[in-house]
N, C-alpha and C. Protein backbone atom coordinates (compact mmCIF):
# COMPACT_ATOMS: atom_id res chain seq x y z
N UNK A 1 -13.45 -7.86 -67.97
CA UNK A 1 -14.27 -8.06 -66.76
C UNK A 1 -15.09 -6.80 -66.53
N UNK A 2 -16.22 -7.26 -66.32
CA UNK A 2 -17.19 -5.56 -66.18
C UNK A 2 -17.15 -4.89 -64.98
N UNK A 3 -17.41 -4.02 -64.75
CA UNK A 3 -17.24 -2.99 -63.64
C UNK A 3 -18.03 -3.70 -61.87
N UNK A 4 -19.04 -4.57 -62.41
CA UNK A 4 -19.82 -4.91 -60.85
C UNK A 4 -19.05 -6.13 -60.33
N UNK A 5 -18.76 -6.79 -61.47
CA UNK A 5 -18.09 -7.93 -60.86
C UNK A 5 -16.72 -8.12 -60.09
N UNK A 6 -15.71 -6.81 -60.80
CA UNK A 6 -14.73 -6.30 -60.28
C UNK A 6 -14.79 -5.75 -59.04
N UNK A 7 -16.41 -4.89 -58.80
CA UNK A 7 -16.18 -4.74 -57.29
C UNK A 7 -16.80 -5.63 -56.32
N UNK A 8 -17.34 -6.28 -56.71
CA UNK A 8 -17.68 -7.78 -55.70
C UNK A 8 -16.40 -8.45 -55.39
N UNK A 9 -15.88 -8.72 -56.76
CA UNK A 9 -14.30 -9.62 -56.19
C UNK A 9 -13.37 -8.46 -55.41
N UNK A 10 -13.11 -7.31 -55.46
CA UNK A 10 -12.80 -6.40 -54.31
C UNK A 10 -12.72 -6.21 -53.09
N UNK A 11 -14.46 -6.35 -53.12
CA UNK A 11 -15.05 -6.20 -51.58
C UNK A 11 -14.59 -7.71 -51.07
N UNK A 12 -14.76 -8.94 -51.92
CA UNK A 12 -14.48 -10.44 -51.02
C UNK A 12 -13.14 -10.68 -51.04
N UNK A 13 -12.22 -9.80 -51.61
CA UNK A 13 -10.47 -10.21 -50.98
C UNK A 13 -10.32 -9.44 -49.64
N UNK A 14 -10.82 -8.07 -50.21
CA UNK A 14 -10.83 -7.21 -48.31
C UNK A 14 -11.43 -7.77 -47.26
N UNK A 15 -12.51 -8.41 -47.50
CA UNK A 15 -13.61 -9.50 -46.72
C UNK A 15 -12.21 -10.70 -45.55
N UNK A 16 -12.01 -11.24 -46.50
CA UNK A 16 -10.91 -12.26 -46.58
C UNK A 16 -9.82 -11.97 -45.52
N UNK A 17 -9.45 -10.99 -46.45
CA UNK A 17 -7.82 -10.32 -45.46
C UNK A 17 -8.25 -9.68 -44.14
N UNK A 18 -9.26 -9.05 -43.85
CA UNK A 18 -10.18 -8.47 -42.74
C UNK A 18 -10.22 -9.95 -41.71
N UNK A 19 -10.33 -10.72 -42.19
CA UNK A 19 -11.19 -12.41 -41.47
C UNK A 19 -9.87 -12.87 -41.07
N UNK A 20 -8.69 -12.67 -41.66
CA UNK A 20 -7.18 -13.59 -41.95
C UNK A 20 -6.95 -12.81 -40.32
N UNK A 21 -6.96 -11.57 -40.13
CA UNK A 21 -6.27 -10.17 -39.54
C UNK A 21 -6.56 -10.51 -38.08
N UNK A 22 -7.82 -11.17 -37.90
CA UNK A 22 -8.34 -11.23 -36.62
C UNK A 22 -8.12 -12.61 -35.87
N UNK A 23 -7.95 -11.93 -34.16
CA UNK A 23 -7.62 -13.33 -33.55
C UNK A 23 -8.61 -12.98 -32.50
N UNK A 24 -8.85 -14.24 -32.00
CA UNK A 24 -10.00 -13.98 -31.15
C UNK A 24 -9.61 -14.90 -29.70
N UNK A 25 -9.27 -14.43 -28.63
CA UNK A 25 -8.70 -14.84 -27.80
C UNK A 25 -9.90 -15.24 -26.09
N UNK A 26 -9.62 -15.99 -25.45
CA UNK A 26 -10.59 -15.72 -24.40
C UNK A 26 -10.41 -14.88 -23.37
N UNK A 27 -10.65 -14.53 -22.96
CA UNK A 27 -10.04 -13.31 -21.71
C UNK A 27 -9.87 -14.09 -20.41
N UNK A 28 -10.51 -15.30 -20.53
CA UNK A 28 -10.28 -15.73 -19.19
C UNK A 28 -8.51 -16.46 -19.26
N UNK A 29 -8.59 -16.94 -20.66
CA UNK A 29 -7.25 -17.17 -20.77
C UNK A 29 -5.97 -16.05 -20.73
N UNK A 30 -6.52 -15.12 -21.76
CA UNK A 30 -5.13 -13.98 -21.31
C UNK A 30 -4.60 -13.53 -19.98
N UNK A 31 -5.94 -13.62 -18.92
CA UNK A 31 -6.09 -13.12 -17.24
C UNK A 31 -5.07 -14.21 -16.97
N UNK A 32 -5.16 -15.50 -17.28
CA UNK A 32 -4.36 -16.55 -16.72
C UNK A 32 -2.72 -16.33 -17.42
N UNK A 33 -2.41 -16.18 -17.84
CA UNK A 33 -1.42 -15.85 -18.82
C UNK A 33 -0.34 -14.91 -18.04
N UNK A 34 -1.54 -13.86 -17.46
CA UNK A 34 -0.76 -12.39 -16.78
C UNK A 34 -0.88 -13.16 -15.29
N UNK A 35 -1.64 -13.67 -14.61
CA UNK A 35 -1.39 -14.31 -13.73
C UNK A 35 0.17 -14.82 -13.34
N UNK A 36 0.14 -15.73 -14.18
CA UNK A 36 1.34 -16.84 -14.92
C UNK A 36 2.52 -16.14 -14.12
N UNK A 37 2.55 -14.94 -14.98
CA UNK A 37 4.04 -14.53 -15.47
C UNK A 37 4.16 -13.25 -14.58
N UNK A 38 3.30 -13.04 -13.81
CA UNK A 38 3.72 -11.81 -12.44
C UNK A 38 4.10 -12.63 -11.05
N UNK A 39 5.65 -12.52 -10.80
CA UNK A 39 5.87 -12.75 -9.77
C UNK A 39 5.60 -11.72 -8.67
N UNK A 40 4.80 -11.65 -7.19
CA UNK A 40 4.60 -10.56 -6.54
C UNK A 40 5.57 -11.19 -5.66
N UNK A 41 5.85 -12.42 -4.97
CA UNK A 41 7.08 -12.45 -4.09
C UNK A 41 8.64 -11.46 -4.94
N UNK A 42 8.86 -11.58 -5.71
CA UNK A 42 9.98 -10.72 -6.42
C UNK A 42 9.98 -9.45 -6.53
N UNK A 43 8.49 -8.97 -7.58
CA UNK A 43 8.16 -7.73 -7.39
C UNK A 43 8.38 -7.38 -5.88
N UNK A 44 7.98 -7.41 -4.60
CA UNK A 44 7.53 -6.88 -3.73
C UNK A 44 8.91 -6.70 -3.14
N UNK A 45 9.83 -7.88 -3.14
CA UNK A 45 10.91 -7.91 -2.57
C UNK A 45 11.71 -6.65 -3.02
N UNK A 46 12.03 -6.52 -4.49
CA UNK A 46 12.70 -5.44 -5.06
C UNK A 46 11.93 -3.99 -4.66
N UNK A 47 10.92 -4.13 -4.61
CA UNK A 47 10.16 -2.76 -4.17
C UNK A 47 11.02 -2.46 -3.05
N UNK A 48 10.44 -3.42 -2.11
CA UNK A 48 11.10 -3.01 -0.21
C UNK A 48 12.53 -2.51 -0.52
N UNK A 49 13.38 -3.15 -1.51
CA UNK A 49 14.93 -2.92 -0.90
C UNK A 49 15.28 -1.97 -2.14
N UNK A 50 14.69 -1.46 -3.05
CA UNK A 50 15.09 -0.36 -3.47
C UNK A 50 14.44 1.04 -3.62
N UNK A 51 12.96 0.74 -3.14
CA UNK A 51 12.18 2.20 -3.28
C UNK A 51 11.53 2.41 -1.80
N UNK A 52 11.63 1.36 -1.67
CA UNK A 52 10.71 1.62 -0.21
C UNK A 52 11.38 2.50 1.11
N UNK A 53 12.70 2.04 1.27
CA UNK A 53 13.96 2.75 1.90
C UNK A 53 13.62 4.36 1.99
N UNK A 54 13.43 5.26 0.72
CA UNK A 54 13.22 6.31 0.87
C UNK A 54 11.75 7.12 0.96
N UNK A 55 11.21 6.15 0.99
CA UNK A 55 9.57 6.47 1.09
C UNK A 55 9.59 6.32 2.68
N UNK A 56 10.11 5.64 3.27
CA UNK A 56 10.16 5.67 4.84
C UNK A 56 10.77 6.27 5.19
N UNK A 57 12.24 6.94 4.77
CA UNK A 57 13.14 8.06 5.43
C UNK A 57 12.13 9.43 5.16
N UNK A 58 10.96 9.49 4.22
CA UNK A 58 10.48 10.89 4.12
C UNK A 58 8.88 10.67 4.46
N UNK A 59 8.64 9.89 5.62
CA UNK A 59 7.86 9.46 6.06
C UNK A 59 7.39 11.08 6.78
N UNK A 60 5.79 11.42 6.89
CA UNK A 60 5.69 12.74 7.66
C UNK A 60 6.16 12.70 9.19
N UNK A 61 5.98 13.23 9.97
CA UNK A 61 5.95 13.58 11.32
C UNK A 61 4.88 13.29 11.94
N UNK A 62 4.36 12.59 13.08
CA UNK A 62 2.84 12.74 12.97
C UNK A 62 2.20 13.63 13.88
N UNK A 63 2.73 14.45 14.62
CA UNK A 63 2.91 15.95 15.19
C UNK A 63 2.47 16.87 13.79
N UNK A 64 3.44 16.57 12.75
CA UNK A 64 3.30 18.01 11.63
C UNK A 64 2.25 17.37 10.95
N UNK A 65 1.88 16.28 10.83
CA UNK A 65 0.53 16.12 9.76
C UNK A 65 -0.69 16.59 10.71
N UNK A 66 -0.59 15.79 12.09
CA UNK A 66 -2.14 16.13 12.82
C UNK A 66 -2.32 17.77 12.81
N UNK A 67 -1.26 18.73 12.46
CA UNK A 67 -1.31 20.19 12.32
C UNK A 67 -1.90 20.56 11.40
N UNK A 68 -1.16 19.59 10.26
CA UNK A 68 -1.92 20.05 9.10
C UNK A 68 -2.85 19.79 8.57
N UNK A 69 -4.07 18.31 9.30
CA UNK A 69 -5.11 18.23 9.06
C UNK A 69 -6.18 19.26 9.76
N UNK A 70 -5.42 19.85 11.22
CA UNK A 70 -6.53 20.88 11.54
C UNK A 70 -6.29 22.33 10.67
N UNK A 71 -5.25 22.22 10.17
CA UNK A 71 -5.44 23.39 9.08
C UNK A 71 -6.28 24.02 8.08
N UNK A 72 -6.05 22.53 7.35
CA UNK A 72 -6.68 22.42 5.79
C UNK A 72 -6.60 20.53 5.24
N UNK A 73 -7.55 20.18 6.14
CA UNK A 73 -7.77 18.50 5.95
C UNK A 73 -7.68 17.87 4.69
N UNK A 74 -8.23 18.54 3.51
CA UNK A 74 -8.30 17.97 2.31
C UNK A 74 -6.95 18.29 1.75
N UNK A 75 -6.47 19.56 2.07
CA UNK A 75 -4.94 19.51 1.26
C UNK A 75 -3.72 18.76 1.74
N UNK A 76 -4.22 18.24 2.86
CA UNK A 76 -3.13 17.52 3.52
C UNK A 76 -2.97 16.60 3.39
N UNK A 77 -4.21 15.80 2.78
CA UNK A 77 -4.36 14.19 2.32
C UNK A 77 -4.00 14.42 1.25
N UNK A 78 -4.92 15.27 0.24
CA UNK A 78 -3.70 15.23 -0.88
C UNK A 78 -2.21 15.34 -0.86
N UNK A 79 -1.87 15.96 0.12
CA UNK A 79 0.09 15.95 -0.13
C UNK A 79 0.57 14.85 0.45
N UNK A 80 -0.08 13.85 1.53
CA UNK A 80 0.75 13.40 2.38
C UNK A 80 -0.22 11.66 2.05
N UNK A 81 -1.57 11.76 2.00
CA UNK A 81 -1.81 10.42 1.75
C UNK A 81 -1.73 9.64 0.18
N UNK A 82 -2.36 8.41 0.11
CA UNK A 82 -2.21 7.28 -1.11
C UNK A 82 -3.98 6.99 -0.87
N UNK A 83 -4.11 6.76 -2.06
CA UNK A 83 -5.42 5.67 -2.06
C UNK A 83 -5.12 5.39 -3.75
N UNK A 84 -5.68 3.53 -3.96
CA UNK A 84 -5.50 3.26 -5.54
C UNK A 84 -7.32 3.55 -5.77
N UNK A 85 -8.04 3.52 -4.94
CA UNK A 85 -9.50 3.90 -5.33
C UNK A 85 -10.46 5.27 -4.74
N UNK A 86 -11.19 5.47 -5.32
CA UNK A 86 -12.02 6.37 -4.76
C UNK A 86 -12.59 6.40 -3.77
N UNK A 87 -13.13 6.93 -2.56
CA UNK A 87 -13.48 6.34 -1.25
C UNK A 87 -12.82 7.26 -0.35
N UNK A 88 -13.44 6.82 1.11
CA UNK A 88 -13.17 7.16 2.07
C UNK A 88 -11.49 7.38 2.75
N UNK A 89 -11.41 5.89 2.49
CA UNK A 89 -10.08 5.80 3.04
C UNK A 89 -8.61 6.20 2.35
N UNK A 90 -7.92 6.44 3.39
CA UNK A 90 -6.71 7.10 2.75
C UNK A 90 -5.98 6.59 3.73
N UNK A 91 -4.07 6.33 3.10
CA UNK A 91 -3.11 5.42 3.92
C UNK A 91 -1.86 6.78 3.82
N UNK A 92 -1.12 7.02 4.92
CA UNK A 92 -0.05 7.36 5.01
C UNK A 92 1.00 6.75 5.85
N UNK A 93 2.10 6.99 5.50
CA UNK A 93 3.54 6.65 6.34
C UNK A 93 3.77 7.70 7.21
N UNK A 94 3.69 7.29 8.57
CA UNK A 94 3.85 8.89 9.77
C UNK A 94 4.82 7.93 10.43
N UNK A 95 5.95 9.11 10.94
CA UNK A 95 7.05 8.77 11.45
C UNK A 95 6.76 9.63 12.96
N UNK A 96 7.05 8.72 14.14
CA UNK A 96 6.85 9.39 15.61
C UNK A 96 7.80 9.13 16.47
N UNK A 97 8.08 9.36 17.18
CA UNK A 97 8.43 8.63 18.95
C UNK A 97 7.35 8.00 19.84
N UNK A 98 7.32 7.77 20.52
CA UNK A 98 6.78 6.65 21.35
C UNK A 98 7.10 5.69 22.68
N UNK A 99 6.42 5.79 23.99
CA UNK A 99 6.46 4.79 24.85
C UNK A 99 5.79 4.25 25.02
N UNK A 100 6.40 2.75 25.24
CA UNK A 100 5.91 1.31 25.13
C UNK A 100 4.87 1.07 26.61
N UNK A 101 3.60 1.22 26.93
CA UNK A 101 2.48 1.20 27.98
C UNK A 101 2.39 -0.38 27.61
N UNK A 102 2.15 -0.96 27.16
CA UNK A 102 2.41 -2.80 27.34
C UNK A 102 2.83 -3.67 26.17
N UNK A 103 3.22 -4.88 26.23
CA UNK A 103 3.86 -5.65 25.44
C UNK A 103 2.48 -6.49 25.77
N UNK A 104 2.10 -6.98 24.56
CA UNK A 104 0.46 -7.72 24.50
C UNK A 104 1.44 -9.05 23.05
N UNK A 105 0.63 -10.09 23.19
CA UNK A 105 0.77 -11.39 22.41
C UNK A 105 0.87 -10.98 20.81
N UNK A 106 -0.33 -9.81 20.43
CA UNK A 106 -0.24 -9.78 19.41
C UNK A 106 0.01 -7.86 19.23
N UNK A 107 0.16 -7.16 19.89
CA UNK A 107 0.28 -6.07 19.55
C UNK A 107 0.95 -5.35 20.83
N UNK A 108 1.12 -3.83 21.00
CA UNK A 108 1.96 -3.72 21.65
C UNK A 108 1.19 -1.58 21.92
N UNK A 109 1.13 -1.58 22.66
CA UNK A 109 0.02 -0.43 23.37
C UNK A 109 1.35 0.73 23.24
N UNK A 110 0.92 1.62 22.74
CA UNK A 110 1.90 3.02 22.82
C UNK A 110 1.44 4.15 23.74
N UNK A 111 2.00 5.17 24.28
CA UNK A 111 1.77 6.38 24.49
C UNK A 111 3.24 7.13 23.62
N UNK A 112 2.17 8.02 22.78
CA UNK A 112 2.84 9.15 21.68
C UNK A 112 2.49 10.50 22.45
N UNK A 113 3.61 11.42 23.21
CA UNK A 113 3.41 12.72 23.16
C UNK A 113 3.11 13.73 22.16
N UNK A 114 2.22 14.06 22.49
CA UNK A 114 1.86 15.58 21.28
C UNK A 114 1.66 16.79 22.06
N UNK A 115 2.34 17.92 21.75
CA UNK A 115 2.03 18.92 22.56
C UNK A 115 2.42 19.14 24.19
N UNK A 116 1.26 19.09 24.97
CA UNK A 116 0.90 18.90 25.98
C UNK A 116 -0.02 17.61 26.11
N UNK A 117 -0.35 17.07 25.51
CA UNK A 117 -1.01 15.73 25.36
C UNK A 117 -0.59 14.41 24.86
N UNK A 118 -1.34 13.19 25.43
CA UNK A 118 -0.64 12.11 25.10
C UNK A 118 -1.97 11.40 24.19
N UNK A 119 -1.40 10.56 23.32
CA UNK A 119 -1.90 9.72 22.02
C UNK A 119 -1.86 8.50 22.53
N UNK A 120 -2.98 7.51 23.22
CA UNK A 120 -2.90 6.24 22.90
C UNK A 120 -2.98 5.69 21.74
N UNK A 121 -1.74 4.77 21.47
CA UNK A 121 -1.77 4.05 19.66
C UNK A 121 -1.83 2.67 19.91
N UNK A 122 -1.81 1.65 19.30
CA UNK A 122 -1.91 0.38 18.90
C UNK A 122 -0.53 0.06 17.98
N UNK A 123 0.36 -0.57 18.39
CA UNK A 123 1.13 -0.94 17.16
C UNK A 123 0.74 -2.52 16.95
N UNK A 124 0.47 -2.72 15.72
CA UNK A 124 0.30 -4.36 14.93
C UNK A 124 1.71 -5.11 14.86
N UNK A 125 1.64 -5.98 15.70
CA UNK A 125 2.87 -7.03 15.35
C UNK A 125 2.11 -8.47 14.99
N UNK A 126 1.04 -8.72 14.95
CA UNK A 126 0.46 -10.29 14.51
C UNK A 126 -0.14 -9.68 13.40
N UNK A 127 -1.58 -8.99 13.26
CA UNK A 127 -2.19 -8.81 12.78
C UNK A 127 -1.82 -8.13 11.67
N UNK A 128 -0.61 -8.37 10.42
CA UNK A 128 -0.55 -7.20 9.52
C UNK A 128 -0.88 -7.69 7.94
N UNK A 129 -2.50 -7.04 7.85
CA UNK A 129 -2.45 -7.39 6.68
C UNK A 129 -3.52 -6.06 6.24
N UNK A 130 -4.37 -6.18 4.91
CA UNK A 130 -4.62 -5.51 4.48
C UNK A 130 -3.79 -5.11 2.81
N UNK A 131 -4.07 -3.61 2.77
CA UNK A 131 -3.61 -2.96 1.98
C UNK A 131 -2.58 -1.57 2.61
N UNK A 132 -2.73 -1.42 3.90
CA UNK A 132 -2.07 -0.13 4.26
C UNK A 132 -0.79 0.11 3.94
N UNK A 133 -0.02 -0.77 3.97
CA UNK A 133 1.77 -0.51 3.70
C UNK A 133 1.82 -0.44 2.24
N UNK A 134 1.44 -0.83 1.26
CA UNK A 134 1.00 -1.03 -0.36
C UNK A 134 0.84 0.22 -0.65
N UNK A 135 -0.69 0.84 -0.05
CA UNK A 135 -1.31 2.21 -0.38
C UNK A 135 -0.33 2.91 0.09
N UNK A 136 -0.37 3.29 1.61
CA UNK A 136 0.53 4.42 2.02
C UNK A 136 1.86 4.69 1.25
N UNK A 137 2.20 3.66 1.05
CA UNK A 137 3.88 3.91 0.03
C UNK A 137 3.96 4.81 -1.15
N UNK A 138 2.26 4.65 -1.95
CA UNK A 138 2.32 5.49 -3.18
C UNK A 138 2.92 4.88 -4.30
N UNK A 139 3.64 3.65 -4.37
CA UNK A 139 4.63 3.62 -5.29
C UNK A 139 3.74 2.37 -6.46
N UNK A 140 2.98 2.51 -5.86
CA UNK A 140 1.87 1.52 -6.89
C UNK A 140 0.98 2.35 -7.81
N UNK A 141 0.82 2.39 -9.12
CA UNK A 141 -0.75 2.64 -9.87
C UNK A 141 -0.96 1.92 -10.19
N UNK A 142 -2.30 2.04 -9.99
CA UNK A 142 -3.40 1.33 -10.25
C UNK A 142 -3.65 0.46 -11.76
N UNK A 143 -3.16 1.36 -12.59
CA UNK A 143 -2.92 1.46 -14.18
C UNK A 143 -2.29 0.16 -14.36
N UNK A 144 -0.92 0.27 -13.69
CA UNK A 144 -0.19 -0.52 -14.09
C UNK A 144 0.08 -1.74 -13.93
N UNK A 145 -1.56 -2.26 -12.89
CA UNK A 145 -2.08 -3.96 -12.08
C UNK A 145 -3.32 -3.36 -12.75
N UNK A 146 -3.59 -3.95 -14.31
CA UNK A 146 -5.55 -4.35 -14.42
C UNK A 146 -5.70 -5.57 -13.62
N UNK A 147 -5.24 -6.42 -13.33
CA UNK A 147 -5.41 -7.85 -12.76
C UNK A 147 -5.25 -7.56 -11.53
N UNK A 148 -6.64 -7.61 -10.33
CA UNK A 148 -7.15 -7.28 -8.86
C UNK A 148 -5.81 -8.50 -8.43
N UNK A 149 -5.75 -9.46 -8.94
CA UNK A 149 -5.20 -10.25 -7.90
C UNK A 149 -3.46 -9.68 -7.71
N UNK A 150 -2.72 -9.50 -9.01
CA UNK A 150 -1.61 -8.69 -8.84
C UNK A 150 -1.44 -7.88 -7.49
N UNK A 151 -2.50 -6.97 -7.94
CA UNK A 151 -2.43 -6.38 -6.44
C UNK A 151 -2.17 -6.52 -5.38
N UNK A 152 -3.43 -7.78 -4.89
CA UNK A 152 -3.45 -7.98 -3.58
C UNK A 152 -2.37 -9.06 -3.55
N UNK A 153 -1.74 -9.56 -4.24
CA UNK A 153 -0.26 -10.54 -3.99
C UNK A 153 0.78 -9.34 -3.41
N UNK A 154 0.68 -8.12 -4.26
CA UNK A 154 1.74 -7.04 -3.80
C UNK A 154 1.67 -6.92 -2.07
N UNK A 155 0.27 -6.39 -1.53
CA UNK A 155 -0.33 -6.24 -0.12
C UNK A 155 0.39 -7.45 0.16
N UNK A 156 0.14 -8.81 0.00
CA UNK A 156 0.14 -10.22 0.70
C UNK A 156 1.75 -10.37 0.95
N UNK A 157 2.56 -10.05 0.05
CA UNK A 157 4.09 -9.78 0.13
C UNK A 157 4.37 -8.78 0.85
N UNK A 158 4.19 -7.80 0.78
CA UNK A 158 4.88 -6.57 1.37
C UNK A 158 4.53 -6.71 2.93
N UNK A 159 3.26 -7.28 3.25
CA UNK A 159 2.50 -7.58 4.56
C UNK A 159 3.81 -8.73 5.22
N UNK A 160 4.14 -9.81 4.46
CA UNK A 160 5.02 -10.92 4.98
C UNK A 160 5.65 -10.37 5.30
N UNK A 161 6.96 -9.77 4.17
CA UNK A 161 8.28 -8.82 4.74
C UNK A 161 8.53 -8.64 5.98
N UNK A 162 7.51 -7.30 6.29
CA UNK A 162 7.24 -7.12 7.58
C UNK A 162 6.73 -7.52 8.59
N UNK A 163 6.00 -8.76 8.56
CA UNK A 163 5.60 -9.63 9.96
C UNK A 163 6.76 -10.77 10.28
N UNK A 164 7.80 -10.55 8.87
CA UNK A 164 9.03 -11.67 8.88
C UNK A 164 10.09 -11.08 9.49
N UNK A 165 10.69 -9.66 8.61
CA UNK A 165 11.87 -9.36 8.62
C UNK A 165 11.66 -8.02 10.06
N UNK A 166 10.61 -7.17 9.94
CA UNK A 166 10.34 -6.19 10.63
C UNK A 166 10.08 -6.54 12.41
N UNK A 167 9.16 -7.35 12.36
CA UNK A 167 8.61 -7.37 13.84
C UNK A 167 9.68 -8.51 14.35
N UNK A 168 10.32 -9.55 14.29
CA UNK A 168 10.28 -10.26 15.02
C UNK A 168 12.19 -9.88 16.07
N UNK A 169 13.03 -9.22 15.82
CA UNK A 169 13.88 -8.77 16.80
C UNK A 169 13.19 -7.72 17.37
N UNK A 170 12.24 -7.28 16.84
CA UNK A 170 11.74 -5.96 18.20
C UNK A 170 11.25 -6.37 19.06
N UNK A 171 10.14 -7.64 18.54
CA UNK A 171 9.18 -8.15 19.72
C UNK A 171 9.98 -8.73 20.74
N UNK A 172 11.11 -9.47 20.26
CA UNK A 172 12.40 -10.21 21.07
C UNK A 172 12.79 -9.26 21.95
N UNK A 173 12.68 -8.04 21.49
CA UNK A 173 13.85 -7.48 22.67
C UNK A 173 12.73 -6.17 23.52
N UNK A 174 11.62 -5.73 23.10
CA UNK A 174 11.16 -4.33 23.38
C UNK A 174 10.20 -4.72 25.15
N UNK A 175 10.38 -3.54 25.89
CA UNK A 175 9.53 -4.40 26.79
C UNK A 175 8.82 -2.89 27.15
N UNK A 176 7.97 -2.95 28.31
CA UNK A 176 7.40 -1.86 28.92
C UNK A 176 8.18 -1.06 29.22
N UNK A 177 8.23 0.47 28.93
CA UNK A 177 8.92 1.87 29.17
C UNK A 177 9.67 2.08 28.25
N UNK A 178 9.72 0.85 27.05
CA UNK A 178 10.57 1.44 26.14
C UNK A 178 10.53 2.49 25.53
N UNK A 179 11.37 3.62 24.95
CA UNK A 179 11.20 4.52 24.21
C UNK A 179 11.80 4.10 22.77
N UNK A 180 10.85 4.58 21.56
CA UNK A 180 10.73 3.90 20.54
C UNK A 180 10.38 5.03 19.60
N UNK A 181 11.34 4.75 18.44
CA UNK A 181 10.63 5.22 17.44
C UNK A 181 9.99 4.59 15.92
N UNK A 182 9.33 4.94 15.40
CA UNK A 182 8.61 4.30 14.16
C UNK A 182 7.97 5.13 13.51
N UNK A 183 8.25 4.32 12.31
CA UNK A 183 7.94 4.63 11.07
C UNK A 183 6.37 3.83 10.71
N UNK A 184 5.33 4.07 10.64
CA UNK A 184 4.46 3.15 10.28
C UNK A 184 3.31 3.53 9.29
N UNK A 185 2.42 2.53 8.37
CA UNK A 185 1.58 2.90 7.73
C UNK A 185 0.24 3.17 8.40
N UNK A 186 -0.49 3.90 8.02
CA UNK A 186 -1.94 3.70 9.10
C UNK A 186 -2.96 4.59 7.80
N UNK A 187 -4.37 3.98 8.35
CA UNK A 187 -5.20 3.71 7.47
C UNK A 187 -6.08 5.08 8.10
N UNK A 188 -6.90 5.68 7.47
CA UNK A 188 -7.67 6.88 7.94
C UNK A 188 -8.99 6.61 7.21
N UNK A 189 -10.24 7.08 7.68
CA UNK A 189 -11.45 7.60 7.40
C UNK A 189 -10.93 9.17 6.88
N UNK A 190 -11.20 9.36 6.22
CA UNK A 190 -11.07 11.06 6.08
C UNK A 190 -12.69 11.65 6.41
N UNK A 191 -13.26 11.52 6.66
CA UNK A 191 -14.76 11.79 7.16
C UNK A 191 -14.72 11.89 8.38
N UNK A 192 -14.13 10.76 9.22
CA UNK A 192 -14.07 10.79 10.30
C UNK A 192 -12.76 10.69 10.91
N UNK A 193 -11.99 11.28 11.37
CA UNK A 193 -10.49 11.09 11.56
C UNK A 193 -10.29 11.30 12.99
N UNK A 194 -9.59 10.01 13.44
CA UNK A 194 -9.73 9.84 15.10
C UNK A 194 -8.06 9.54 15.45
N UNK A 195 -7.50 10.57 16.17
CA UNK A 195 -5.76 10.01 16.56
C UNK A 195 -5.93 9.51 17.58
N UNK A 196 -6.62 9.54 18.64
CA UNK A 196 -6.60 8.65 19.79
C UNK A 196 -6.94 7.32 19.50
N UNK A 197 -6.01 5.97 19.67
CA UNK A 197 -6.06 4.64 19.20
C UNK A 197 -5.85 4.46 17.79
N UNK A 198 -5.35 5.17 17.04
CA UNK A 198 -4.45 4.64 15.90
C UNK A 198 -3.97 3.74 15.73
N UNK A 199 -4.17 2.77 15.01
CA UNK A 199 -3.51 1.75 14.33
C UNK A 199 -2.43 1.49 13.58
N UNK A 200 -1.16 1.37 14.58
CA UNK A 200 -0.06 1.34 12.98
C UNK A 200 0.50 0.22 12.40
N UNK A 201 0.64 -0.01 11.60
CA UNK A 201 1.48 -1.10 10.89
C UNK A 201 3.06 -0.80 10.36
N UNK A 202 3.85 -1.14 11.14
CA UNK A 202 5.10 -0.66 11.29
C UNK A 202 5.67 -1.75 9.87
N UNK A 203 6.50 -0.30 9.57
CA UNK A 203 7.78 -0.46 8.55
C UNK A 203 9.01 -0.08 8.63
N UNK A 204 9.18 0.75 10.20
CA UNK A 204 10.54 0.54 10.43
C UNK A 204 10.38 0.63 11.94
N UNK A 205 11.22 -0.08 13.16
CA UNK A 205 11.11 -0.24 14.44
C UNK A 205 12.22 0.08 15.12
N UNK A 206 12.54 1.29 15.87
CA UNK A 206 13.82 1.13 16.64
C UNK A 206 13.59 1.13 18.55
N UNK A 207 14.32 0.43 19.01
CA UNK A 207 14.22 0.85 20.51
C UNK A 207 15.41 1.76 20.27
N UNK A 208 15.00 2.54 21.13
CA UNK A 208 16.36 3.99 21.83
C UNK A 208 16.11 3.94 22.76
N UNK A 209 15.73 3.62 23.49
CA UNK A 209 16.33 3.18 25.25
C UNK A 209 15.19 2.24 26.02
């Protein structure tokens, strides 16, 4: 066999085995696939009752963070907030005290002492959704959900939990003058950062008197 023909038949077995090697898949199908097979009611559940527990016991202070944003604002979000994207907003878990100024249908009016000064807050008992309890936790990358909807099933679960398991003996029992403490997620502008009327989305609720 002469030398050109030998490398033609060469090049068309590598040709061949190159063509054999490849699969060609649709992406809309693989997306469905990962869909499929991510439970976020499960995921989310196991999150809450085994990682989440200590992400709320080391929840900041929200006395020692508002200190440390007039300190040094940017280093403080880095130590203490979450975000899965680039942007404005940033979520942390701040742990406070609190008295109960009214019991409302869907939310529930705080006064938080600071200092010599008082904090009107908002606590969410209807309204909890979003991403804040998700982000603030930290315990998510981004990396590890390419599929947007994963995600927001995580938010959509972790959000239930707590409008299921969280709010509904507090709302039962909490009334005006209560003194209260909580643990909650809350969402920030870092551009613009406003503590008077804070928004929290509670992840842990106690009355103390």
């Amino acid at each position: 066999m002469n030398k050109p023909l030998k490398y033609i038949l060469l090049v068309a077995v590598i040709g061949l085995l190159g063509y054999k090697s490849v699969y060609f898949e649709k992406l809309s199908t693989r997306k469905t696939d990962t869909n499929q097979k991510f439970d976020a009611a499960a995921f989310s559940k196991k999150l809450w009752e085994e990682k989440m527990p200590a992400k709320i016991d080391s929840a900041v202070e929200l006395s020692s963070f508002i200190q440390a944003v007039a300190t040094d604002k940017d280093a403080a979000l880095k130590i203490y907030s979450n975000a899965l994207d680039i942007g404005n907003y940033r979520y942390v878990l701040l742990k406070t005290n609190a008295t109960v100024n009214a019991v409302n249908e869907d939310e529930v009016e705080l006064q938080i002492p600071l200092a010599d000064s008082i904090i009107n807050a908002v606590l969410a008992t209807e309204y909890i959704y979003g991403n804040a309890i998700r982000d603030a936790s930290g315990l998510i990358d981004i990396i590890d959900f390419p599929v947007t909807d994963n995600l927001n099933g995580i938010s959509e679960e972790l959000n239930k939990i707590v409008r299921k398991t969280i709010v509904p003996p507090f709302k039962a029992s909490v009334k005006k003058g209560n003194k209260i403490t909580i643990v909650a997620a809350v969402e920030l502008n870092k551009e613009h950062i406003k503590w008077n009327g804070l928004e929290l989305l509670p992840v842990r609720l106690q009355i103390v008197q």
